[in-house]
C-alpha atoms as a PDB file:
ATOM      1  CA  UNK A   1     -34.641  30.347  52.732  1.00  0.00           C
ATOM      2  CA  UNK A   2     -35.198  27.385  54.721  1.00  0.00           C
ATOM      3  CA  UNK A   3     -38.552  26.935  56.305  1.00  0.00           C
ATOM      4  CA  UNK A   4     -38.139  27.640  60.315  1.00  0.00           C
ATOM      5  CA  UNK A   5     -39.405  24.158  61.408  1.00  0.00           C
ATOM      6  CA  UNK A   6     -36.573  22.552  59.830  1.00  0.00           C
ATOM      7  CA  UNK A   7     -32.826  22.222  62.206  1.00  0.00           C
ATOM      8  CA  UNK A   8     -29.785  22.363  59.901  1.00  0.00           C
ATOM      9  CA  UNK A   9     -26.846  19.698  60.654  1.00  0.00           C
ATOM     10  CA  UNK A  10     -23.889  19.994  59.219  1.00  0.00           C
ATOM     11  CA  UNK A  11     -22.807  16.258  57.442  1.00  0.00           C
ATOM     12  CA  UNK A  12     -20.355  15.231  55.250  1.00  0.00           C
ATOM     13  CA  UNK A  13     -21.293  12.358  53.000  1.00  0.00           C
ATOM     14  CA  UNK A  14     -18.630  10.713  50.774  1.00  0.00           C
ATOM     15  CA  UNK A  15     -20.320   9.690  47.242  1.00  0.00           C
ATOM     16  CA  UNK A  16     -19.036   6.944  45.112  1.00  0.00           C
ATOM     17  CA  UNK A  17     -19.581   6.150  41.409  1.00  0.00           C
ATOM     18  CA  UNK A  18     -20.060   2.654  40.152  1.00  0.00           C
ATOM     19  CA  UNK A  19     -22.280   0.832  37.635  1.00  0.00           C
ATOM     20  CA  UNK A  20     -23.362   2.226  33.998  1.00  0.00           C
ATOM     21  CA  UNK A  21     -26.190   3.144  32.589  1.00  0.00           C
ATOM     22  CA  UNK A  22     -29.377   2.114  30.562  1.00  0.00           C
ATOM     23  CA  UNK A  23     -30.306   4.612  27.486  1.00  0.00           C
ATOM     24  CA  UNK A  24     -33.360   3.698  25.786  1.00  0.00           C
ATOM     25  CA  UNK A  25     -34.006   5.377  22.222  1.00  0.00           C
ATOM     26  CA  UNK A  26     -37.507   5.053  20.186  1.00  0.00           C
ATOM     27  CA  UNK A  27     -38.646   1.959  18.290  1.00  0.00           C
ATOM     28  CA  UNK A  28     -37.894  -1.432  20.315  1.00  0.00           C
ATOM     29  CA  UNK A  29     -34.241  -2.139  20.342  1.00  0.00           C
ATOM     30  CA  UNK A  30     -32.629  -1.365  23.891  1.00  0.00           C
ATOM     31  CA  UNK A  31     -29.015  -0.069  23.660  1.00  0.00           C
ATOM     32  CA  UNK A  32     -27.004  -0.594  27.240  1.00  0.00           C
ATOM     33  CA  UNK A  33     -23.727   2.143  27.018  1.00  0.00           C
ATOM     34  CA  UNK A  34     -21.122   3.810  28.991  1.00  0.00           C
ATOM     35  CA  UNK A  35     -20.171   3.863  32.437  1.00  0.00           C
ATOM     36  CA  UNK A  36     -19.892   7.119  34.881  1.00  0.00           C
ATOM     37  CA  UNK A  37     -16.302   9.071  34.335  1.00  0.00           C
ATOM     38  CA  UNK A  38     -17.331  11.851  36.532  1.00  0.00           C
ATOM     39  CA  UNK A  39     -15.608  12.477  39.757  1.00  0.00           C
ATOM     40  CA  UNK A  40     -17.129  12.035  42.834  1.00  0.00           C
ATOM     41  CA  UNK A  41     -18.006  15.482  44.477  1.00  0.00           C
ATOM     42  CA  UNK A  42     -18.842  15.494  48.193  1.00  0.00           C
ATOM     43  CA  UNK A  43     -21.650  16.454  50.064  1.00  0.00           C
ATOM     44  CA  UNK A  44     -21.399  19.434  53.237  1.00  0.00           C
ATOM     45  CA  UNK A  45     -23.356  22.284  54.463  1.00  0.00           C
ATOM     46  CA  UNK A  46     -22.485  24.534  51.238  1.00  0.00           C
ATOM     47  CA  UNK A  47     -20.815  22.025  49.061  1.00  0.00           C
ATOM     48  CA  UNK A  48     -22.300  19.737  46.322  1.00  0.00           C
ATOM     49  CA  UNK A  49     -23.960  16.908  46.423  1.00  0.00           C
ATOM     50  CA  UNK A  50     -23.568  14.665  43.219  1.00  0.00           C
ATOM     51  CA  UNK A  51     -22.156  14.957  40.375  1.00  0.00           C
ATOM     52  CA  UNK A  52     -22.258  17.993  37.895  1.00  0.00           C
ATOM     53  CA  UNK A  53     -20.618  21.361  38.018  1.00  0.00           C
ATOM     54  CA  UNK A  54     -21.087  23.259  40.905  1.00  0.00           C
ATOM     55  CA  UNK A  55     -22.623  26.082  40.794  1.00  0.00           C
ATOM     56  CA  UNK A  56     -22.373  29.568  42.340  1.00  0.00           C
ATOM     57  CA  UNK A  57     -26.034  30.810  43.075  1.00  0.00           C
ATOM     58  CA  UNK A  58     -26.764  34.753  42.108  1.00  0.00           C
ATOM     59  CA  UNK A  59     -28.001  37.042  43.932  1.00  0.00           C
ATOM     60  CA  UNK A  60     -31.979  36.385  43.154  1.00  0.00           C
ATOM     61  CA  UNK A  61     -33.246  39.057  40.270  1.00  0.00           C
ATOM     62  CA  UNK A  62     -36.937  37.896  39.569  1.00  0.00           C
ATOM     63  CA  UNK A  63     -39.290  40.434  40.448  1.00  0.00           C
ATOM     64  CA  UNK A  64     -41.772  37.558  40.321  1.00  0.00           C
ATOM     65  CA  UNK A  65     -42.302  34.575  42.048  1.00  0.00           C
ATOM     66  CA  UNK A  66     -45.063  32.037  41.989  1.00  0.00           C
ATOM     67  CA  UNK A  67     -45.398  28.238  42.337  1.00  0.00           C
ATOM     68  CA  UNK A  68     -48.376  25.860  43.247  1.00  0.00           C
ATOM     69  CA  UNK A  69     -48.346  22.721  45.284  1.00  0.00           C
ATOM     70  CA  UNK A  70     -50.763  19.629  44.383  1.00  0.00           C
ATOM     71  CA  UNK A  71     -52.104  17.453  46.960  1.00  0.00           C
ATOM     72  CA  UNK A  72     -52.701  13.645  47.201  1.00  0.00           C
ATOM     73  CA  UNK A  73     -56.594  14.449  47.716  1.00  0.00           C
ATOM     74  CA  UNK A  74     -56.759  16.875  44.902  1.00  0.00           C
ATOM     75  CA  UNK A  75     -56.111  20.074  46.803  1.00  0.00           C
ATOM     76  CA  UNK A  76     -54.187  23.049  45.459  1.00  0.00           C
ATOM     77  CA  UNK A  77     -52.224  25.673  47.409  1.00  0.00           C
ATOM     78  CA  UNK A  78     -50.737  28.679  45.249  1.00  0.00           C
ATOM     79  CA  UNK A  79     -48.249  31.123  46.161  1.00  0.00           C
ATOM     80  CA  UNK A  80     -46.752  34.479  45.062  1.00  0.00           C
ATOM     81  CA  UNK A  81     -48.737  35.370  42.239  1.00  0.00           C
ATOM     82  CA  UNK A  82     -50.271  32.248  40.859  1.00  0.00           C
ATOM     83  CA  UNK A  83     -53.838  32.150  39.951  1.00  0.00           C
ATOM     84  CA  UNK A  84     -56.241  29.802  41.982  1.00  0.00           C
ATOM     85  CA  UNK A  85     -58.342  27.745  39.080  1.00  0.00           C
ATOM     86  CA  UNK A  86     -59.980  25.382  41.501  1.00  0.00           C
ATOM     87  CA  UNK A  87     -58.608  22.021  42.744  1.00  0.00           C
ATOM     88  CA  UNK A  88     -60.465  18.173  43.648  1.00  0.00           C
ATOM     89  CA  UNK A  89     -59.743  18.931  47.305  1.00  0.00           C
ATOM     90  CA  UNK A  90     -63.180  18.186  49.074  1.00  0.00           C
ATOM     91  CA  UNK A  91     -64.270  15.868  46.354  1.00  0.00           C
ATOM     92  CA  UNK A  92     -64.538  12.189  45.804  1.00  0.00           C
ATOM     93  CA  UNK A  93     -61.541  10.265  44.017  1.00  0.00           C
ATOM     94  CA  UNK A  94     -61.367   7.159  42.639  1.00  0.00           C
ATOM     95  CA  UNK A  95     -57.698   6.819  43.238  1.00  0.00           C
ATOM     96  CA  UNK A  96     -55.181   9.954  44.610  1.00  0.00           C
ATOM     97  CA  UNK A  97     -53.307  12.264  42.867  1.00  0.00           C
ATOM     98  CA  UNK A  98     -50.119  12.122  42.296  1.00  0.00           C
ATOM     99  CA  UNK A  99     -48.693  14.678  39.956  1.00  0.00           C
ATOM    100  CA  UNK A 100     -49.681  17.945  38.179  1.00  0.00           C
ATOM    101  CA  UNK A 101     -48.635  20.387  36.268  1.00  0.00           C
ATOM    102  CA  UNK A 102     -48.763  24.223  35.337  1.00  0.00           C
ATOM    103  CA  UNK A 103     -49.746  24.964  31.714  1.00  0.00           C
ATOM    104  CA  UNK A 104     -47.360  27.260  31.013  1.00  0.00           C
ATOM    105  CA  UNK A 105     -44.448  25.883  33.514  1.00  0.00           C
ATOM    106  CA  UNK A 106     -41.539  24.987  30.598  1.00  0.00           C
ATOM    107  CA  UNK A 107     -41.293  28.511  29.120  1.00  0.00           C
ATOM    108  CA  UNK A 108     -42.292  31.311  31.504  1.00  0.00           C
ATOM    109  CA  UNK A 109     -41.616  31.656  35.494  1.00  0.00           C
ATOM    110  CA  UNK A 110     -44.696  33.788  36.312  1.00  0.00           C
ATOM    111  CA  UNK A 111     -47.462  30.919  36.873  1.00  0.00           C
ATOM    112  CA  UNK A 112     -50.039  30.128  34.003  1.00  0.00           C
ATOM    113  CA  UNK A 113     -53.260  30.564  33.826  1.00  0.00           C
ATOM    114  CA  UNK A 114     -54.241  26.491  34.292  1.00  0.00           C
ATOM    115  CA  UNK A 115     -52.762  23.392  34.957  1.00  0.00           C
ATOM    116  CA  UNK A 116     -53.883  19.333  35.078  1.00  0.00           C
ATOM    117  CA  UNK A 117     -54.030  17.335  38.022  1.00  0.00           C
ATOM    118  CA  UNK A 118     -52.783  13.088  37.427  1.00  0.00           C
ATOM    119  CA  UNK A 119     -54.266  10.541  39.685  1.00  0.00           C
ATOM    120  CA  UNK A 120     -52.481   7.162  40.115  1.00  0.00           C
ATOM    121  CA  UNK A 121     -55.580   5.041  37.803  1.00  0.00           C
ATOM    122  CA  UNK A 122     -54.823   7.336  35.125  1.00  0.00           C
ATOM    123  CA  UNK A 123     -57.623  10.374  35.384  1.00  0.00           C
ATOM    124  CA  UNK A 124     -56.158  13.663  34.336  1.00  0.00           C
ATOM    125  CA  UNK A 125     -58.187  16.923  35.809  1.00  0.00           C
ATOM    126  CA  UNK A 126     -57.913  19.848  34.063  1.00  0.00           C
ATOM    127  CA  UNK A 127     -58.534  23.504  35.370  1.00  0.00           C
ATOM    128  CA  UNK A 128     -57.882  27.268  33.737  1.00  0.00           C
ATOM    129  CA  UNK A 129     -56.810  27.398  30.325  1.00  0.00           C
ATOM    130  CA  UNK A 130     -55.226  23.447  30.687  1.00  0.00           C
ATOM    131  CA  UNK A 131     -57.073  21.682  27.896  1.00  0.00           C
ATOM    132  CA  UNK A 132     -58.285  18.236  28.541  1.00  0.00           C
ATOM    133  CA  UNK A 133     -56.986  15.584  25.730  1.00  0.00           C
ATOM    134  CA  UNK A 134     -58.014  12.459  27.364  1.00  0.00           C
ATOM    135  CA  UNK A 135     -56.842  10.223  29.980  1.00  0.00           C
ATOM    136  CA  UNK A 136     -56.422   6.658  31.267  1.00  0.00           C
ATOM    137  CA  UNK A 137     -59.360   6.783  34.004  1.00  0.00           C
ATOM    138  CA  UNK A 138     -62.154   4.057  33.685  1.00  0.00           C
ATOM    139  CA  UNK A 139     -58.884   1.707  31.968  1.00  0.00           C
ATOM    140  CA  UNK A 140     -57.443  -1.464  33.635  1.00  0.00           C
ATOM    141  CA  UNK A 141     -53.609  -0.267  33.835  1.00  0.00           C
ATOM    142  CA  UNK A 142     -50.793  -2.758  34.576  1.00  0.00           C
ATOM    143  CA  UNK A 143     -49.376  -0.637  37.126  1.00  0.00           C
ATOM    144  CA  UNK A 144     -50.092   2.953  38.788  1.00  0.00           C
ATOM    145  CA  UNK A 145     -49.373   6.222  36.927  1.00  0.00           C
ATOM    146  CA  UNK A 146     -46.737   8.098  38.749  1.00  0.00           C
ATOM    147  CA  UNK A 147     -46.305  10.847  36.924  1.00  0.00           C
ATOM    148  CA  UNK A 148     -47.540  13.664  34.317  1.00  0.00           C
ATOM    149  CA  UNK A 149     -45.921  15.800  31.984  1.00  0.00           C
ATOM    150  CA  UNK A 150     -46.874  18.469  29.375  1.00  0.00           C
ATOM    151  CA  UNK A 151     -45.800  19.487  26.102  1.00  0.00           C
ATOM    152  CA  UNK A 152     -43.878  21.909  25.548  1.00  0.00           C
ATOM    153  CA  UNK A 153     -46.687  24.008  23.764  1.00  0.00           C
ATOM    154  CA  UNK A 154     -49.324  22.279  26.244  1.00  0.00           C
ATOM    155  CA  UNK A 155     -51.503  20.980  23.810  1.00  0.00           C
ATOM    156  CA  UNK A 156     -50.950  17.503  24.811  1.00  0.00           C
ATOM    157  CA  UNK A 157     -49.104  15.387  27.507  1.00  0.00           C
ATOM    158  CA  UNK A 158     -47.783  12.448  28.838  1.00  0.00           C
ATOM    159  CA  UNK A 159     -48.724   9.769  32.014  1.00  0.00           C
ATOM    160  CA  UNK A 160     -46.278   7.671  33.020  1.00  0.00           C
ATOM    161  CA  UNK A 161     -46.802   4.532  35.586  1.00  0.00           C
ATOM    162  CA  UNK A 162     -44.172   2.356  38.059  1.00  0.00           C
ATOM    163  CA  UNK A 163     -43.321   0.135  35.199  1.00  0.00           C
ATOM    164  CA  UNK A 164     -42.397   2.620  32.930  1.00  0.00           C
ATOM    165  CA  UNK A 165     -45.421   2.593  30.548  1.00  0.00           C
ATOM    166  CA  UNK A 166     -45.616   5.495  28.703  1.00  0.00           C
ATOM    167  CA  UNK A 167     -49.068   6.958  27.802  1.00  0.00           C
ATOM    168  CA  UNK A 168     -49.468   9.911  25.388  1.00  0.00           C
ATOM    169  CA  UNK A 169     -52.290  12.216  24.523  1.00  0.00           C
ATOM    170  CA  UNK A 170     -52.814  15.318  22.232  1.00  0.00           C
ATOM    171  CA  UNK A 171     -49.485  16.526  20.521  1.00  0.00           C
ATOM    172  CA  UNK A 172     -47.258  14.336  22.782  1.00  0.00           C
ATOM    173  CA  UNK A 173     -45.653  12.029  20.800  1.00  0.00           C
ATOM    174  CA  UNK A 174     -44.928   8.341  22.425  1.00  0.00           C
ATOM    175  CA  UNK A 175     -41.091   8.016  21.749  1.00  0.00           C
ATOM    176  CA  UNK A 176     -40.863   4.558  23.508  1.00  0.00           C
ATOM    177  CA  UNK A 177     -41.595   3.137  26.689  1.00  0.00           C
ATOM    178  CA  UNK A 178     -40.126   0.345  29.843  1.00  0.00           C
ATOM    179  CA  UNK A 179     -43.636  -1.793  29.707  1.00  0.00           C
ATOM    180  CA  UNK A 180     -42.651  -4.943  29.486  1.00  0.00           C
ATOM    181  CA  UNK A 181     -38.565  -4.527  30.577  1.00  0.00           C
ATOM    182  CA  UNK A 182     -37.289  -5.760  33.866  1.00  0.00           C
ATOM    183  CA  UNK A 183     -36.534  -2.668  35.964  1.00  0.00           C
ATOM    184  CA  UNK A 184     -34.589  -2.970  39.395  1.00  0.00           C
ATOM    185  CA  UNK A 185     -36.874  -0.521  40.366  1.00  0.00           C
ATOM    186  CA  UNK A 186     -40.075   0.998  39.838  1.00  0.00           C
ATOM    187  CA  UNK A 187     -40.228   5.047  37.933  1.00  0.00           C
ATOM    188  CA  UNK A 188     -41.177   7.216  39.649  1.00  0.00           C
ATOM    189  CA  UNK A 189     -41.129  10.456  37.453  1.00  0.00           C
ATOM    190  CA  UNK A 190     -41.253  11.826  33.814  1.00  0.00           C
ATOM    191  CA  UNK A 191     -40.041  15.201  32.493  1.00  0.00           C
ATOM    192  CA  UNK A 192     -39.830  16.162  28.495  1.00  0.00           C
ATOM    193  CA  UNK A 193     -36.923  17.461  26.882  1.00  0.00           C
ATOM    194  CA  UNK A 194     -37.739  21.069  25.730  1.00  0.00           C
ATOM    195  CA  UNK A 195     -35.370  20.595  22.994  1.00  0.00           C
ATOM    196  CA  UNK A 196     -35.950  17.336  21.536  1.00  0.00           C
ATOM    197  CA  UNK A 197     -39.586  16.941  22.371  1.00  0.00           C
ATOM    198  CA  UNK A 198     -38.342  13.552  24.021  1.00  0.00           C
ATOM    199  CA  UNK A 199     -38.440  12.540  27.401  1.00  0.00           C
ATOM    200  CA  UNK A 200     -36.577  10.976  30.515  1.00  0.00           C
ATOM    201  CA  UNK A 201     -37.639   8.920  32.959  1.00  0.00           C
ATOM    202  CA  UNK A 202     -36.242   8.098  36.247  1.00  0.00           C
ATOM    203  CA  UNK A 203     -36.391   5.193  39.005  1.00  0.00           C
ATOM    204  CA  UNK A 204     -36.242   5.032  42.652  1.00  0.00           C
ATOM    205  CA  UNK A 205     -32.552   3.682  42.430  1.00  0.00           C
ATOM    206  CA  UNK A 206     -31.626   7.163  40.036  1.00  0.00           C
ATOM    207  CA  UNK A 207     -32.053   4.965  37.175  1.00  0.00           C
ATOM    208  CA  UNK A 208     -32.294   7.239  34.107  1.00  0.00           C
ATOM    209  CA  UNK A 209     -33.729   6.400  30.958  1.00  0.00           C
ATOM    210  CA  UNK A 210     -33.868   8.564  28.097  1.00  0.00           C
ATOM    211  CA  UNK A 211     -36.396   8.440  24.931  1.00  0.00           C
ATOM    212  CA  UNK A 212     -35.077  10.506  21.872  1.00  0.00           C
ATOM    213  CA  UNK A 213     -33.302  12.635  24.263  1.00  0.00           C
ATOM    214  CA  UNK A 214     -29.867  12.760  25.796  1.00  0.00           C
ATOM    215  CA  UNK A 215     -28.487  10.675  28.426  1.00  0.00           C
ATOM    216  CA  UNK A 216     -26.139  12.913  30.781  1.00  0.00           C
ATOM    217  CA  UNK A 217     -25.780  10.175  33.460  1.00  0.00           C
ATOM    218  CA  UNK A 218     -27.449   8.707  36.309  1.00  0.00           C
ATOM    219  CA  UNK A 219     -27.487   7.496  40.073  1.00  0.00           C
ATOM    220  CA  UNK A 220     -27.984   3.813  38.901  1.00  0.00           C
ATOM    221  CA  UNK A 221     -26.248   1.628  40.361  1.00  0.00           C
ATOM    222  CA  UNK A 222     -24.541   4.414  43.103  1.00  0.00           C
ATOM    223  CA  UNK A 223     -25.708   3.523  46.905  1.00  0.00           C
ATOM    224  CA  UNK A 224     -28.181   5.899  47.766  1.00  0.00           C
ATOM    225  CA  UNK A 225     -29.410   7.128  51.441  1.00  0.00           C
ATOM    226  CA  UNK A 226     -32.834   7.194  50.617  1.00  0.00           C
ATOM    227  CA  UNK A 227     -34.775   7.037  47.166  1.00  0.00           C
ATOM    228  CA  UNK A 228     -34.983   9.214  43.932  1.00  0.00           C
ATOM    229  CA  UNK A 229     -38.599  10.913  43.701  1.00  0.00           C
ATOM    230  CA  UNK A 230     -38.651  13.366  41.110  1.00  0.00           C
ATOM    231  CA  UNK A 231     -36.651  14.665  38.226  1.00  0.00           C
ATOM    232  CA  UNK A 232     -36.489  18.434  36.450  1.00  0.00           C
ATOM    233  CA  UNK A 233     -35.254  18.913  33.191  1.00  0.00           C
ATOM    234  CA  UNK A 234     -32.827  22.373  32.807  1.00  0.00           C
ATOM    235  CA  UNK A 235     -34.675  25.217  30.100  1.00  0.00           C
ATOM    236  CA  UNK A 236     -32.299  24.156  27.661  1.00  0.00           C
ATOM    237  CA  UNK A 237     -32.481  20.477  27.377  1.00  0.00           C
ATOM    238  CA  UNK A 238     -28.971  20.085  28.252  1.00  0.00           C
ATOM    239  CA  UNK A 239     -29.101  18.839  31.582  1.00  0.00           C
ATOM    240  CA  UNK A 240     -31.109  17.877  34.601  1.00  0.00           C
ATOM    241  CA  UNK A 241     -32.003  17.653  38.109  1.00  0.00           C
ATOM    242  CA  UNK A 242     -32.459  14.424  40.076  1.00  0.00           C
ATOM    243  CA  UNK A 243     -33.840  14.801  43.858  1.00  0.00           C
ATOM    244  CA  UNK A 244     -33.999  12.599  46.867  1.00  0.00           C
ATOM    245  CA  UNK A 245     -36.426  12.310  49.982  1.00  0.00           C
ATOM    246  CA  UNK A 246     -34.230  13.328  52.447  1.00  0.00           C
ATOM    247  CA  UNK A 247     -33.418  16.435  50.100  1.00  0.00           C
ATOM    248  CA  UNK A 248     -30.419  15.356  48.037  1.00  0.00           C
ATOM    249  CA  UNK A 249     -29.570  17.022  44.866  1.00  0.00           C
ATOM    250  CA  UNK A 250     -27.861  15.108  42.051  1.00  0.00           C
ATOM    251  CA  UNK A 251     -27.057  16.825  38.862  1.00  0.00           C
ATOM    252  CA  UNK A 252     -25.937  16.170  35.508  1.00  0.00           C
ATOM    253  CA  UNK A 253     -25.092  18.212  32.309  1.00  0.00           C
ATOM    254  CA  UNK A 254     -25.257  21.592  32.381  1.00  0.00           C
ATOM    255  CA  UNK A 255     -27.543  21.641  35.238  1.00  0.00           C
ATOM    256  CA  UNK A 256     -26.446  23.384  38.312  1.00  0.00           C
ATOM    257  CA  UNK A 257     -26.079  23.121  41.696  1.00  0.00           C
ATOM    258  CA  UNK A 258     -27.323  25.319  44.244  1.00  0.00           C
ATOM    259  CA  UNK A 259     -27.459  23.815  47.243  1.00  0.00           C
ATOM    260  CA  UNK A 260     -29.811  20.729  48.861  1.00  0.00           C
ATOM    261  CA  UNK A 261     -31.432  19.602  52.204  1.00  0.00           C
ATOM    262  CA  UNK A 262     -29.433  15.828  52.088  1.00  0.00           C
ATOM    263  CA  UNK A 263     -28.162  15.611  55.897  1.00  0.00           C
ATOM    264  CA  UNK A 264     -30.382  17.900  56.809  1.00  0.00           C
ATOM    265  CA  UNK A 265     -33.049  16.654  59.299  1.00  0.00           C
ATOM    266  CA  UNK A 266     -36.469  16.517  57.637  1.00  0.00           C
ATOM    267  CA  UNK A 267     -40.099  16.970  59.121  1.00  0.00           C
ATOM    268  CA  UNK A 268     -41.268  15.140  55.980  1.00  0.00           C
ATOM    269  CA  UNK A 269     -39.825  13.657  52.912  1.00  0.00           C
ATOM    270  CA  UNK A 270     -39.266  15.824  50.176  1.00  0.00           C
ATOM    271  CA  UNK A 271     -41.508  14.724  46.978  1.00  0.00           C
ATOM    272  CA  UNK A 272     -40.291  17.249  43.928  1.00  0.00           C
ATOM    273  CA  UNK A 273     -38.195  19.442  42.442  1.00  0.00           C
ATOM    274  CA  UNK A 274     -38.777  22.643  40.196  1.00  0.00           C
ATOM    275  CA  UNK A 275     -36.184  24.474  38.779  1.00  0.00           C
ATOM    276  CA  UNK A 276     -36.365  28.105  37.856  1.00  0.00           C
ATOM    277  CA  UNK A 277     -37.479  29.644  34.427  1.00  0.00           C
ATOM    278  CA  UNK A 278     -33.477  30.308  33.968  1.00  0.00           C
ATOM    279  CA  UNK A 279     -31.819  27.242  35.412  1.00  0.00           C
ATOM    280  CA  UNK A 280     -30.040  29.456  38.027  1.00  0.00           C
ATOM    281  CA  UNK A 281     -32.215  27.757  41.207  1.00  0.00           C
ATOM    282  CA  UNK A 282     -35.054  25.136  42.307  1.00  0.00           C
ATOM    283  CA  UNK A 283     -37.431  25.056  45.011  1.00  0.00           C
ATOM    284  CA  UNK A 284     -38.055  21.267  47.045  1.00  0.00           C
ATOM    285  CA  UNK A 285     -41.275  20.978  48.338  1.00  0.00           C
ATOM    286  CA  UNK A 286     -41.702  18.059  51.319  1.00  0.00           C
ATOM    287  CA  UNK A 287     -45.092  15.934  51.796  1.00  0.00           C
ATOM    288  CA  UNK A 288     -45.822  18.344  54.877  1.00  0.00           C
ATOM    289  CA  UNK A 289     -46.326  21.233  52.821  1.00  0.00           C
ATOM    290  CA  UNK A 290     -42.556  22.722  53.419  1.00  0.00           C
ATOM    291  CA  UNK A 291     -40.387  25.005  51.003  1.00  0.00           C
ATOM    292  CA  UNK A 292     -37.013  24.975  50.380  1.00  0.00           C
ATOM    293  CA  UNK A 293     -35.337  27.523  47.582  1.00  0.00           C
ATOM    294  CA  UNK A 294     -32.298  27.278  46.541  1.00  0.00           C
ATOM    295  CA  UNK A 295     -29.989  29.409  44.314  1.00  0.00           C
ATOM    296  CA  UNK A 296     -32.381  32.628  42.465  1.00  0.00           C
ATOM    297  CA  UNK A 297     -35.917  30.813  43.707  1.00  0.00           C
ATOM    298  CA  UNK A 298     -37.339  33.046  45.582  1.00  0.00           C
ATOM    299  CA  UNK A 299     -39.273  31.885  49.027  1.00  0.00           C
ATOM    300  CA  UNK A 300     -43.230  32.769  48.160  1.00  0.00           C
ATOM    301  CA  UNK A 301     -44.165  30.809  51.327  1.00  0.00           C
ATOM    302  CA  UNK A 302     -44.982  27.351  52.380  1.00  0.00           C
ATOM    303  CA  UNK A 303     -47.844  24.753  53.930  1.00  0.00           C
ATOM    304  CA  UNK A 304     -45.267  23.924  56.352  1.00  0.00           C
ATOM    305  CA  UNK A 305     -46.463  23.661  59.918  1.00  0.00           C
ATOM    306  CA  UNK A 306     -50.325  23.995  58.778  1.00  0.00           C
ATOM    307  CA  UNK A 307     -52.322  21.009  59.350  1.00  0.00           C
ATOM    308  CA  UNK A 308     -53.041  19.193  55.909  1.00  0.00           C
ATOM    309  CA  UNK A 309     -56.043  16.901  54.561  1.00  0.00           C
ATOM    310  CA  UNK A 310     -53.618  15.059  52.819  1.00  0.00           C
ATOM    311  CA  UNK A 311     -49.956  14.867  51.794  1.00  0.00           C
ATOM    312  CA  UNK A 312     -48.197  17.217  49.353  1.00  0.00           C
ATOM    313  CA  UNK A 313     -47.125  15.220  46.442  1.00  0.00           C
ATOM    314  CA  UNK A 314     -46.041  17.764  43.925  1.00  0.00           C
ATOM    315  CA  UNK A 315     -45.226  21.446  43.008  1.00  0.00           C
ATOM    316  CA  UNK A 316     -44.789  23.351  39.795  1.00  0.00           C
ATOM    317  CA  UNK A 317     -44.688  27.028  38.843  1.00  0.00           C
END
């Protein structure tokens, strides 16, 4: 369901695949292999965009729907049947959010009963059940934090900034980090692998780089319309989800694809992704608030067309 402010265009795009791709493992050796072999899908009102299978959506099935969107100034909006913990929105920040988290969003799709909050110096806000196990507030950093992302238990988690520092707390375990490499361009996201315990990051270009866990590919080095923002991991490790601001879907391993907003005309960028508890779907959420489900997400409702304190800049379940 596509949120009624939005005007669908039909486009068709014609991707390319050049350039390889930077894996990074634990301990301090970097190891540069392969080079894409996928073909090239193209991109049309009801065809995929990037590479991957393509997927035939389902008819939806979940009786249940929630999600929650995070705001730059701390605010929280929840939908369907997620619990309202409390939020930042109204208070003083040293620095804006950027990122959160639902406590239990890597192993159930009904929303949890907490979730954290990440703000770009490094303070992590915790509210429900979402235990607090430290943060990087108060610390000089070399670079923003970008993004946040739990364990798979959610007994600890990880910050990650621009340059690809990696920052670990609790039970996360730091499998290796970009601080200190020469990126082309800055990360902007963080998901763990819920098999390996590892973790992936990606860059604005659809750089990926992987720490103990698999590399399935990447948009580096592919000519993109518009920068990478966010990546989603699939429930069983074995793939993942790269999106776009103007809406584009890329996938890779066995993660699907369902549809995307790319060519679409935008009120406002989209800033995440979030995949359902089965793989079979994911919801975009844009700056402004807006909802877009694809595949068996279910539409819960939006922000879209209310008037905001501050941009959206995340969503999970």
């Amino acid at each position: 369901m596509f949120n009624s402010m939005i005007k669908l265009l039909k486009r068709n795009v014609a991707l390319s695949i050049a350039g390889g791709a930077l894996v990074i493992g634990s301990g301090a050796s970097l190891i540069f292999t392969g080079a894409f072999s996928a073909t090239p899908t193209f991109f049309g009102y009801g065809s995929p965009y990037g590479y991957g299978t393509t997927a035939t959506p389902p008819a939806p099935t979940q009786s249940t729907v929630s999600y929650r969107l995070f705001g730059s100034d701390g605010g929280v909006f929840t939908f369907g049947n997620a619990g309202f913990y409390g939020s930042m929105g109204g208070k003083m920040l040293n620095k804006p959010v950027v990122g959160g988290a639902d406590t239990l969003s890597t192993t159930t799709n009904s929303a949890g009963n907490g979730y954290w909050l990440a703000a770009s110096d490094g303070g992590v806000f915790t509210f429900g059940n979402a235990g607090f196990y430290g943060s990087m507030g108060g610390q000089m950093l070399n670079k923003p934090i970008v993004g946040f992302a739990p364990t798979q238990d959610g007994k600890g988690y990880w910050l990650v900034a621009s340059d690809g520092g990696v920052f670990s707390f609790g039970d996360a375990a730091f499998h290796g980090s970009l601080g200190g490499v020469s990126l082309n361009k800055p990360i902007v996201g963080m998901v763990s692998d819920p098999a390996t315990g590892g973790y992936w990051l990606v860059a604005s270009d659809g750089g990926v780089f992987s720490f103990d866990a698999p590399f399935m590919g990447s948009m580096g080095g592919t000519k993109l319309n518009n920068p990478v923002v966010g990546i989603a991991a699939t429930p069983d490790g074995k793939g993942y989800w790269l999106v776009a601001s103007d809406g584009g879907v890329f996938t890779f391993g066995d993660a699907g694809y369902f549809g995307s907003m790319g060519g679409k005309t935008l009120n406002a960028p989209v800033k995440g992704i979030l995949p359902t508890s089965d793989g079979m779907g994911y919801w975009l959420v844009g700056s402004d608030g807006g909802i877009f489900s694809f595949g068996d997400a279910p539409y819960a409702g939006s922000e879209g067309g209310t008037k905001l304190n501050s941009p959206v800049v995340g969503i999970a379940d």
